[in-house]
Protein backbone atom coordinates (compact mmCIF):
# COMPACT_ATOMS: atom_id res chain seq x y z
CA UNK A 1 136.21 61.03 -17.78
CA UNK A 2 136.38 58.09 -20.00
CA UNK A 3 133.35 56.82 -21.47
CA UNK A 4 131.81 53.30 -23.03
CA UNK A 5 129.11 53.06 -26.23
CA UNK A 6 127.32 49.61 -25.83
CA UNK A 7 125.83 49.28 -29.23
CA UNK A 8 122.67 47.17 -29.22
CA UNK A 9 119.61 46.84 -26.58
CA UNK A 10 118.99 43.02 -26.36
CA UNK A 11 119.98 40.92 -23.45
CA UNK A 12 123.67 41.03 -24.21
CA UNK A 13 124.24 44.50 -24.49
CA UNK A 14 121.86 45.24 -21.46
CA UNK A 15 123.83 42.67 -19.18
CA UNK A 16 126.85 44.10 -20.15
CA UNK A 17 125.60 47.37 -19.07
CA UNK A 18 124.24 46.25 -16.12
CA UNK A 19 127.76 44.70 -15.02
CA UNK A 20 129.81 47.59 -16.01
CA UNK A 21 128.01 49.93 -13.68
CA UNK A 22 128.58 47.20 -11.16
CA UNK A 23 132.17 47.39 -11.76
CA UNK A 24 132.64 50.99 -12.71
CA UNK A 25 130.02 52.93 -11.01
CA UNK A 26 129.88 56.66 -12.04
CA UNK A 27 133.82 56.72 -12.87
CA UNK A 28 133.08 55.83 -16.31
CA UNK A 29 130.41 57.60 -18.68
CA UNK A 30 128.26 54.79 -20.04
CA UNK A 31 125.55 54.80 -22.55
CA UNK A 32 123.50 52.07 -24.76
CA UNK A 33 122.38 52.86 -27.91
CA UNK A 34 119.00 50.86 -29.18
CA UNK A 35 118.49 51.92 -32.94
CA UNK A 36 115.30 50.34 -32.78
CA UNK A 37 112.15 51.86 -30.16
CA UNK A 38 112.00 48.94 -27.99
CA UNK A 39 114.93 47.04 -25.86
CA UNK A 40 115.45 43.49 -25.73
CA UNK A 41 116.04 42.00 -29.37
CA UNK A 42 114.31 38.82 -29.87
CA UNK A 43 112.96 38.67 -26.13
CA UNK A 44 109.67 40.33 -26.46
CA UNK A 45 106.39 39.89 -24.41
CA UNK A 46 103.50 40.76 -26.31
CA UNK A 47 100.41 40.99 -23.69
CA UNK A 48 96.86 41.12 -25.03
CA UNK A 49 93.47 40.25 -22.89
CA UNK A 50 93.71 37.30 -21.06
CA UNK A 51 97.30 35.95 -23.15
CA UNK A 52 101.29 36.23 -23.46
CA UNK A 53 102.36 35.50 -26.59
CA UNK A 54 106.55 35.65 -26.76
CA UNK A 55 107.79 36.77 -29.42
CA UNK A 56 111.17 34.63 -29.02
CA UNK A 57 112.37 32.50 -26.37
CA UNK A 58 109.79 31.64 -23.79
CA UNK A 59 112.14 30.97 -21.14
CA UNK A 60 115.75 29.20 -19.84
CA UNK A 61 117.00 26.53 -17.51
CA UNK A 62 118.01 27.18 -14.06
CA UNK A 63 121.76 25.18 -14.19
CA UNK A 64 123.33 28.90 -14.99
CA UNK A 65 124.30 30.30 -11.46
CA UNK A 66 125.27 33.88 -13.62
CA UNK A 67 121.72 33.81 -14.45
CA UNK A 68 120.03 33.50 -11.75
CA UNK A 69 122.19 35.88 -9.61
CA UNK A 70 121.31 38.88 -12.08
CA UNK A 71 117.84 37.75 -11.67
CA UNK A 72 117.99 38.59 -7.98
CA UNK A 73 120.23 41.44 -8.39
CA UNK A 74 117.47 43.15 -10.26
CA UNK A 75 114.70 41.68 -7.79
CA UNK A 76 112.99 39.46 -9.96
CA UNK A 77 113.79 35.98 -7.93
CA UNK A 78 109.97 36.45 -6.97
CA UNK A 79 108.79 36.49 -10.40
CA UNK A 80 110.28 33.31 -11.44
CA UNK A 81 108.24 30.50 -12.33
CA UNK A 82 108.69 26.62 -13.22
CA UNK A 83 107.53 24.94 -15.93
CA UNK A 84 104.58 22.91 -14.88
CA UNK A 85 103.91 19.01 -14.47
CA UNK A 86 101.93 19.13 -17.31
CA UNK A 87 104.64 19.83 -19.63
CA UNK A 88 106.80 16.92 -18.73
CA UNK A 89 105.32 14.85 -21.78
CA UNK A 90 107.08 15.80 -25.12
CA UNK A 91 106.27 14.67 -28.72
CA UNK A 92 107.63 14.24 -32.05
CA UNK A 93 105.54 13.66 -35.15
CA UNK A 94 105.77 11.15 -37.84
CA UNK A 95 103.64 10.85 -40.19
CA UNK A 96 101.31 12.73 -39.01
CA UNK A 97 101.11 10.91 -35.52
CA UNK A 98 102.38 12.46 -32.43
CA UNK A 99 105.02 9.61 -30.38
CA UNK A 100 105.86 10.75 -26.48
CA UNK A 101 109.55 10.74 -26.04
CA UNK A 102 110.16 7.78 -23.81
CA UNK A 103 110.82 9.48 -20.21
CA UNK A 104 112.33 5.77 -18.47
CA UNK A 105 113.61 2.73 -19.72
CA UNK A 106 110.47 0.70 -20.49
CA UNK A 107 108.63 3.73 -22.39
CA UNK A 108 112.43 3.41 -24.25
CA UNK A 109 112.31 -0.31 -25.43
CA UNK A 110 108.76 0.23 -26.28
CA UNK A 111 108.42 3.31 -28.10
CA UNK A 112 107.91 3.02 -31.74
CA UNK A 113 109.88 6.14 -32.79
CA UNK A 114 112.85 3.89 -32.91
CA UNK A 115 113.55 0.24 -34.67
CA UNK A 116 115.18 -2.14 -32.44
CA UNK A 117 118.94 -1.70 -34.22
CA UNK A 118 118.67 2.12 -32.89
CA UNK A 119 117.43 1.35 -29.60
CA UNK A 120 120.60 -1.27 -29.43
CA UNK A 121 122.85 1.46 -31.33
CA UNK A 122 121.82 4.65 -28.64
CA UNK A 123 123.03 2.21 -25.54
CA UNK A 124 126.03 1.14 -26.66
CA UNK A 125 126.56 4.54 -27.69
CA UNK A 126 126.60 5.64 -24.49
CA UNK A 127 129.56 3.93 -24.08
CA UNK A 128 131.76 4.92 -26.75
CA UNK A 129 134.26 7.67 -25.39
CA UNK A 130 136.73 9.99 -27.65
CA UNK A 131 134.96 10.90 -30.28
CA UNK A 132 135.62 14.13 -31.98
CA UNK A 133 133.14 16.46 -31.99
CA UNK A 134 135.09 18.53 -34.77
CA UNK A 135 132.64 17.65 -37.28
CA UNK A 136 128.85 18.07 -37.86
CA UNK A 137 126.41 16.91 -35.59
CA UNK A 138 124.63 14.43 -38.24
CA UNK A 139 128.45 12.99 -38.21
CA UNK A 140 128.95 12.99 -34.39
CA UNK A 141 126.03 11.57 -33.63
CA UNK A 142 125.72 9.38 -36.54
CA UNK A 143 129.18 7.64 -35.50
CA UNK A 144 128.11 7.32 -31.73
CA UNK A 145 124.95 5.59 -32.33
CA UNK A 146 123.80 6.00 -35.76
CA UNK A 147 122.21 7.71 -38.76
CA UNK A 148 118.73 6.91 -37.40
CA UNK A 149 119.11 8.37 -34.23
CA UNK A 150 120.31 11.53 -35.91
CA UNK A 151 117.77 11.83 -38.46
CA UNK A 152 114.69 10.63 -35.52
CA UNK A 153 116.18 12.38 -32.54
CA UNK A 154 118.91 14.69 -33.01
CA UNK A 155 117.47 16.63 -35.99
CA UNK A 156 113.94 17.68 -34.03
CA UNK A 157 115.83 18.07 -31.02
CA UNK A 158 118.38 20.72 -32.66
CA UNK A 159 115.72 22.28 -34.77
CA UNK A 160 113.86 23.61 -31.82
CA UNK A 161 117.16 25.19 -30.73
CA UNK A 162 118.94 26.22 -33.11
CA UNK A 163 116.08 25.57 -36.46
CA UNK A 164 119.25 24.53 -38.12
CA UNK A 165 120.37 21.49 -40.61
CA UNK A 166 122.41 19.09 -37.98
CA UNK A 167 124.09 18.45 -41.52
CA UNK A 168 125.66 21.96 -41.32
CA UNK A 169 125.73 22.76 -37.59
CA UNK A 170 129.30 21.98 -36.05
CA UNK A 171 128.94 20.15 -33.00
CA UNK A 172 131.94 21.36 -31.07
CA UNK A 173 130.62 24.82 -31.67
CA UNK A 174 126.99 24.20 -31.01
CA UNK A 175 127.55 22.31 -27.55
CA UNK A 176 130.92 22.85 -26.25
CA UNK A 177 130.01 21.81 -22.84
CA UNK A 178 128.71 18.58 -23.38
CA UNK A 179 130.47 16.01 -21.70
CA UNK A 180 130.04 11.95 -21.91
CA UNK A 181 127.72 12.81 -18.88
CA UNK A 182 125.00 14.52 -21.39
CA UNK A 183 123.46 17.83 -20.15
CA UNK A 184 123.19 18.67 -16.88
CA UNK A 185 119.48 18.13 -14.84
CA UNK A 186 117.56 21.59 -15.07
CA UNK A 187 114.13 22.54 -14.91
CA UNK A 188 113.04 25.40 -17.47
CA UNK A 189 112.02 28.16 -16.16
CA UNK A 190 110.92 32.13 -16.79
CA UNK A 191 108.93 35.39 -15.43
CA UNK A 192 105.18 35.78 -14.21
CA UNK A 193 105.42 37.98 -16.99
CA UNK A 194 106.95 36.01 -19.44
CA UNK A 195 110.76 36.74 -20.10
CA UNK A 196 110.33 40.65 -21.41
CA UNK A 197 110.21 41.40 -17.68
CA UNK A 198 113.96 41.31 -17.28
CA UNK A 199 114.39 43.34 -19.98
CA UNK A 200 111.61 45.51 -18.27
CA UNK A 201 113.94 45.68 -14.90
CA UNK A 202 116.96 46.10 -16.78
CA UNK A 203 115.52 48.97 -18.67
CA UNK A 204 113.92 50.98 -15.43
CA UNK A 205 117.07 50.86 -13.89
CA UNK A 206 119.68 51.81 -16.02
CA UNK A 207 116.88 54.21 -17.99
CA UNK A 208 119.11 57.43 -18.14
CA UNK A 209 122.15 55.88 -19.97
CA UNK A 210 120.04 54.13 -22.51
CA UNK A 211 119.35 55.99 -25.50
CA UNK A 212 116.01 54.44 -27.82
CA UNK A 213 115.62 55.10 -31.74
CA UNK A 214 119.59 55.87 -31.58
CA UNK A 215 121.07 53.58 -34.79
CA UNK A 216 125.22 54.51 -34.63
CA UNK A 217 127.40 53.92 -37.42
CA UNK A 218 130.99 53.46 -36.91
CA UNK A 219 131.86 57.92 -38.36
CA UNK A 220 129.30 58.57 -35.28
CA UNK A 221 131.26 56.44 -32.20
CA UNK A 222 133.39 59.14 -30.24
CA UNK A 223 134.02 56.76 -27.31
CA UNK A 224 137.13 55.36 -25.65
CA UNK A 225 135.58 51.72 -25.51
CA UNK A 226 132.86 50.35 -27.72
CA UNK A 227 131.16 47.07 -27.33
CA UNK A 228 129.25 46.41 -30.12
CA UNK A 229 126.40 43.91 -28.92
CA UNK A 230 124.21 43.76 -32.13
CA UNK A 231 123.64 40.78 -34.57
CA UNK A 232 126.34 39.56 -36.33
CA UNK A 233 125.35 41.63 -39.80
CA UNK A 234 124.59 43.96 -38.13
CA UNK A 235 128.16 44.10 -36.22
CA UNK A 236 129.41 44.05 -39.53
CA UNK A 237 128.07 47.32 -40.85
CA UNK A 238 128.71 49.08 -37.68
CA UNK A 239 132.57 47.88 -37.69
CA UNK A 240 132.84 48.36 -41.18
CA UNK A 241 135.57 51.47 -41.37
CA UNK A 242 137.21 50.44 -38.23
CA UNK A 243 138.35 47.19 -39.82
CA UNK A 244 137.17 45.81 -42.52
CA UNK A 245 138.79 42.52 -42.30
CA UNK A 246 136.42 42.15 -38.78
CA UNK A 247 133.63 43.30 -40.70
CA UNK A 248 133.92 40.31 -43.36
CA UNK A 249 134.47 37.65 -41.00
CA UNK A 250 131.13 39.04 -39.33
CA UNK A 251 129.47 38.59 -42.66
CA UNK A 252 130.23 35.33 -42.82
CA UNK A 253 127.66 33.65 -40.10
CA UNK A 254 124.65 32.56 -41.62
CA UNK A 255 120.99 33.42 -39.85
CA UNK A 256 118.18 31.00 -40.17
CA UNK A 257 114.91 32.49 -40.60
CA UNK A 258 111.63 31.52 -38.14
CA UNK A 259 107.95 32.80 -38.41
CA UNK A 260 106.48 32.48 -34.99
CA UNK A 261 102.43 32.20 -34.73
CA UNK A 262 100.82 32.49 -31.28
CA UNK A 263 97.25 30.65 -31.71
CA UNK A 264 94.53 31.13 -29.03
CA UNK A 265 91.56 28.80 -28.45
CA UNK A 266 88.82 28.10 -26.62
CA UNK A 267 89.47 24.77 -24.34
CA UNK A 268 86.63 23.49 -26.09
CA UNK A 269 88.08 23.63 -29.70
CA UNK A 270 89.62 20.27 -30.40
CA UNK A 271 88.74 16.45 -30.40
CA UNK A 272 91.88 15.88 -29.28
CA UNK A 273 93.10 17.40 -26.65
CA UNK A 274 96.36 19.11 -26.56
CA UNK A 275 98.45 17.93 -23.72
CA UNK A 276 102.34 18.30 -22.66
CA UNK A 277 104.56 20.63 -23.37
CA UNK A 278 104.22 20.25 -27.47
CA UNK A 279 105.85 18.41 -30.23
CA UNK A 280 108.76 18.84 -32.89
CA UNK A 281 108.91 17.20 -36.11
CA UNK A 282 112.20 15.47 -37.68
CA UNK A 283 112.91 17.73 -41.11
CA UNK A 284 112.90 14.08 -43.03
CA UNK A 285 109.13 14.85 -42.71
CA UNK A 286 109.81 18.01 -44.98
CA UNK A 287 107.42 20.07 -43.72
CA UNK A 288 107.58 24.21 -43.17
CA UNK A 289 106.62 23.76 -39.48
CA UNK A 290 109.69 22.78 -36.89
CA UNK A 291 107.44 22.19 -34.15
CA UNK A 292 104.58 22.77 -31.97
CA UNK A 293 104.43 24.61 -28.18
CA UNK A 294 101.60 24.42 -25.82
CA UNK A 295 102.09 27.69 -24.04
CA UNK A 296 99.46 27.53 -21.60
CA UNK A 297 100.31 24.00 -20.68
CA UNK A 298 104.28 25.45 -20.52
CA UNK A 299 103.54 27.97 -17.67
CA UNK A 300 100.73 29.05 -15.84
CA UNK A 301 98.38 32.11 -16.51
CA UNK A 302 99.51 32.12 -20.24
CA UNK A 303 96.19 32.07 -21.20
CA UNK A 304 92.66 32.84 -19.35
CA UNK A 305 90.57 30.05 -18.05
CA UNK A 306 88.89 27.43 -20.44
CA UNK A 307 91.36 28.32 -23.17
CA UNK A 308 95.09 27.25 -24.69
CA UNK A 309 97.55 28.80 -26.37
CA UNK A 310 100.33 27.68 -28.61
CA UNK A 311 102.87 28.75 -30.55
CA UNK A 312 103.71 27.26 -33.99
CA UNK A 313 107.58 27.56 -35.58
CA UNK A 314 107.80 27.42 -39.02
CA UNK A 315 110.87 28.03 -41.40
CA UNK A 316 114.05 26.95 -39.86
CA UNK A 317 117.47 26.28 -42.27
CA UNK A 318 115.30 24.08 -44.20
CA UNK A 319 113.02 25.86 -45.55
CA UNK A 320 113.91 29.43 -45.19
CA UNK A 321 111.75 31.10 -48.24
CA UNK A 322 108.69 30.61 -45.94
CA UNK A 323 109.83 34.13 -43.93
CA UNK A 324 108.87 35.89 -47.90
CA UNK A 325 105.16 34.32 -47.63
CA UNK A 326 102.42 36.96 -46.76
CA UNK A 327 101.42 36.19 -43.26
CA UNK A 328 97.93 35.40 -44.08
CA UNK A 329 99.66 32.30 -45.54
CA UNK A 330 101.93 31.22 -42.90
CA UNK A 331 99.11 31.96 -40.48
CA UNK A 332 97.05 29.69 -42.17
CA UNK A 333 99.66 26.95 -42.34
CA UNK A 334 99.89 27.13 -38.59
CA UNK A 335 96.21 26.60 -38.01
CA UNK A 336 96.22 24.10 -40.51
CA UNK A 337 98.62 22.37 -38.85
CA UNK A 338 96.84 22.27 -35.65
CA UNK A 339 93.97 20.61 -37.61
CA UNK A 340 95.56 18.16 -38.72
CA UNK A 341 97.15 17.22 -35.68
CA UNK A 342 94.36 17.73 -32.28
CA UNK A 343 90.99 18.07 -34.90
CA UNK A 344 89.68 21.75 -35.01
CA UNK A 345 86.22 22.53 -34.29
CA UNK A 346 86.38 26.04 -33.82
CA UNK A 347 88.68 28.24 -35.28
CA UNK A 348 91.37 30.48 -33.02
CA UNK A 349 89.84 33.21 -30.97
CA UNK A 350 93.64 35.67 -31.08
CA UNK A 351 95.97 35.10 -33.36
CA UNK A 352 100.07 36.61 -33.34
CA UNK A 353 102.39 36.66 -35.73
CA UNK A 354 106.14 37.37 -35.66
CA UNK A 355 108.79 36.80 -38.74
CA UNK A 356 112.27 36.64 -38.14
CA UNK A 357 113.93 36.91 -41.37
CA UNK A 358 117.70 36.55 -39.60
CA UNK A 359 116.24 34.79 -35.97
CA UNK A 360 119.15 32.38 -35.12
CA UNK A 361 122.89 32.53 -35.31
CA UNK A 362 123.97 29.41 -36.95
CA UNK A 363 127.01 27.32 -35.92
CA UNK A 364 128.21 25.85 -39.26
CA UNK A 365 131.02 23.53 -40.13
CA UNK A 366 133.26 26.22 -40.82
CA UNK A 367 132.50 28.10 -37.18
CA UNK A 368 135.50 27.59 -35.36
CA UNK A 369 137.29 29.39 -38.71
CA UNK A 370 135.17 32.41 -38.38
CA UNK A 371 135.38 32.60 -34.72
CA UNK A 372 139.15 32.79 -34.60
CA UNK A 373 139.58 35.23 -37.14
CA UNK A 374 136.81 37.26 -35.60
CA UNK A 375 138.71 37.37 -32.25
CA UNK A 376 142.66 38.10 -34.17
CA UNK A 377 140.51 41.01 -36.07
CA UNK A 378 139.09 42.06 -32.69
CA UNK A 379 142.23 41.73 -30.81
CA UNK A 380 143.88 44.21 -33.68
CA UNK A 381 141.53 47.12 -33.24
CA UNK A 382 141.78 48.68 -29.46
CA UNK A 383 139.07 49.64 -27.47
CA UNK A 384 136.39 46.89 -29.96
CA UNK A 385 134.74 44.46 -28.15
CA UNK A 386 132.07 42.12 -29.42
CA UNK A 387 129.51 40.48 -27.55
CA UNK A 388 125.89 38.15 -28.82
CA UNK A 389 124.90 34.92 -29.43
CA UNK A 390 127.02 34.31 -32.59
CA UNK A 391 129.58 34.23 -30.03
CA UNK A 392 130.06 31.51 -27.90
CA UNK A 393 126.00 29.93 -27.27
CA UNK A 394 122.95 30.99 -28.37
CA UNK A 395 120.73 30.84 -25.50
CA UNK A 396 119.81 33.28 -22.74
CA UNK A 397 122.41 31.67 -20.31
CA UNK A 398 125.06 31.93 -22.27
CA UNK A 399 124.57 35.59 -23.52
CA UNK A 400 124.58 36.62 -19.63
CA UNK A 401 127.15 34.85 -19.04
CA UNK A 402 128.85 35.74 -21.70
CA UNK A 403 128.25 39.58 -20.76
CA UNK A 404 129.13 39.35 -17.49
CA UNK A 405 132.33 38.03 -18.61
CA UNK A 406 133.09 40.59 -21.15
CA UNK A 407 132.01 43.06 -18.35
CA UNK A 408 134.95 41.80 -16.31
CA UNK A 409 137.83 42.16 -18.91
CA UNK A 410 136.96 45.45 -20.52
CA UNK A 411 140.48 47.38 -20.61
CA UNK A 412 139.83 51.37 -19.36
């Protein structure tokens, strides 16, 4: 019997799992190795009292059909929920002042985030077609409609995705399905129990071929196929003796750091109330924090009754020597931050604090390089695959999807 090492317990390498006992059912021997003692990489769920504090993402839109079939594969379409109404309303902060992000076309000709010349610049943008996206996004968007609507828009907008530089990111790379059409309609969604419950399902069911506190170097693989579904760096180690060409390329993607900091209050705590789903702030502001979420606002039950919880992002590609700060500093920062902005008069009752020194992949200028030559390398060692979200998107969707995928094209 032939058998299969997945290397790496996050949503990748459990999907993958997940579809190659789909597709291979007990023919082929199958296990996952986790090096670390829980699954899921960056999806974590951290439950305490009467709050949900995520660790990573806190959830994903509904326009992937992969997605949402796994979800009901593994039983979980009853644990979905939506976004609520109350997090419709988005911010960004200038100066200190929060601005909604104009939702129809009189909020747009009268919001003050924007001179006139932009407003004028982002509809006859619109219209512009063939423009290369082989470039950086501060260039693509900067040509379409202008440098103000990258610095005001864009830049907030791609820090809370990808808490990059849109000077560095390559926008081909970053969004290679965006059409003239913009992104599809979705609503954001994720689990009564906040998205570590499909890590949860995937874990009880595949349980016996998943091996915890099990870190493999490439001396200890003695499989047929190995799909190594760790971070890039990490890849890069692992693959190391097998090719080292492969393992360069790997070393090449860069990782921008984020310190998350889950804040719980009393309802009561502010002059001004929090509402919507939160805020981001342009990086021209030069400040350590990306952007502000409003959990309990988010989803429902996030937080007990009478009280709110947020989450605060700091770091990001522009200012990535935060993630050394003690976290008595950065936690500080984040409350600080709240002051300033919705007027503290009571001080957090819970507070959470997660660093992630290497947090996001990050699609630079020089992407589509690495990419290539990290499929030729792959391509050159048999029975190697590769599969995370330095490869081809980021988010949750596209890791399942990507999985599933990879799932279907494994050679045994």
């Amino acid at each position: 019997m032939k058998n299969i090492a997945i290397i790496g317990g996050g949503i990748s390498g459990l999907t993958v799992l997940h579809y190659l006992k789909q597709r291979l059912g007990n023919d082929v021997q199958i296990t996952l190795f986790e090096r670390e003692a829980a699954l899921g990489g960056t999806i974590r769920s951290f439950k305490k009292n009467s709050c949900l504090f995520e660790w990573g993402p806190n959830g994903f839109l509904d326009n992937q059909p992969v997605s949402l079939q796994l979800i009901e594969e593994l039983g979980l379409s009853d644990q979905l929920i939506e976004a609520q109404s109350t997090a419709r309303r988005r911010y960004i902060q200038i100066k200190e002042k929060l601005y909604a992000l104009p939702t129809n076309p009189f909020n747009f000709i009268s919001t003050p985030i924007l001179p006139l010349k932009d407003k004028c610049s982002l509809l006859t943008g619109l219209l512009k077609k063939n423009i290369s996206k082989d470039r950086s996004i501060y260039e693509y968007v900067s040509q379409r409609f202008s440098p103000g609507i990258a610095e005001s828009l864009a830049d907030p907008l791609i820090s809370g995705i990808y808490a990059g530089n849109i000077k560095s990111l390559h926008m081909a790379s970053a969004f290679p399905k965006l059409n003239r059409k913009g992104f599809p309609k979705s609503r954001m969604c994720s689990f009564l129990g906040g998205m570590g419950q499909i890590i949860e399902a995937l874990e009880k069911r595949y349980k016996q071929y998943i091996q915890k506190n099990s870190e493999i170097s490439s001396s200890q693989i003695n499989a047929d196929i190995t799909i190594v579904a760790t971070t890039a760096y990490a890849a890069a180690k692992i693959v190391e003796n097998l090719n080292p060409v492969l393992s360069r390329a790997l070393t090449q993607i860069p990782y921008a750091p984020l310190a998350v900091v889950g804040l719980l209050f009393k309802q009561d705590s502010f002059k001004k109330k929090p509402d919507g789903f939160g805020y981001l702030i342009p990086s021209k502001e030069n400040k350590n924090i990306l952007g502000v979420l409003i959990e309990s606002n988010v989803y429902a039950k996030r937080a007990g009754d009478e009280q709110i919880m947020m989450r605060v992002m700091l770091g990001g590609a522009h200012h990535p020597a935060i993630i050394n700060d003690p976290e008595e500093k950065i936690l500080d920062l984040a409350i600080k931050e709240i002051d300033n902005t919705y007027n503290l008069v009571s001080q957090p009752i819970e507070t959470f604090v997660k660093l992630w020194p290497k947090a996001i992949p990050q699609y630079e200028i020089d992407y589509p390089h690495w990419r290539q030559s990290i499929a030729q390398q792959c391509a050159k060692t048999p029975g190697l695959y590769l599969c995370a979200n330095y490869l081809d998107g980021v988010s949750f969707n596209d890791c399942i999807y990507n999985a599933k995928t990879l799932a279907s094209i494994v050679k045994i």
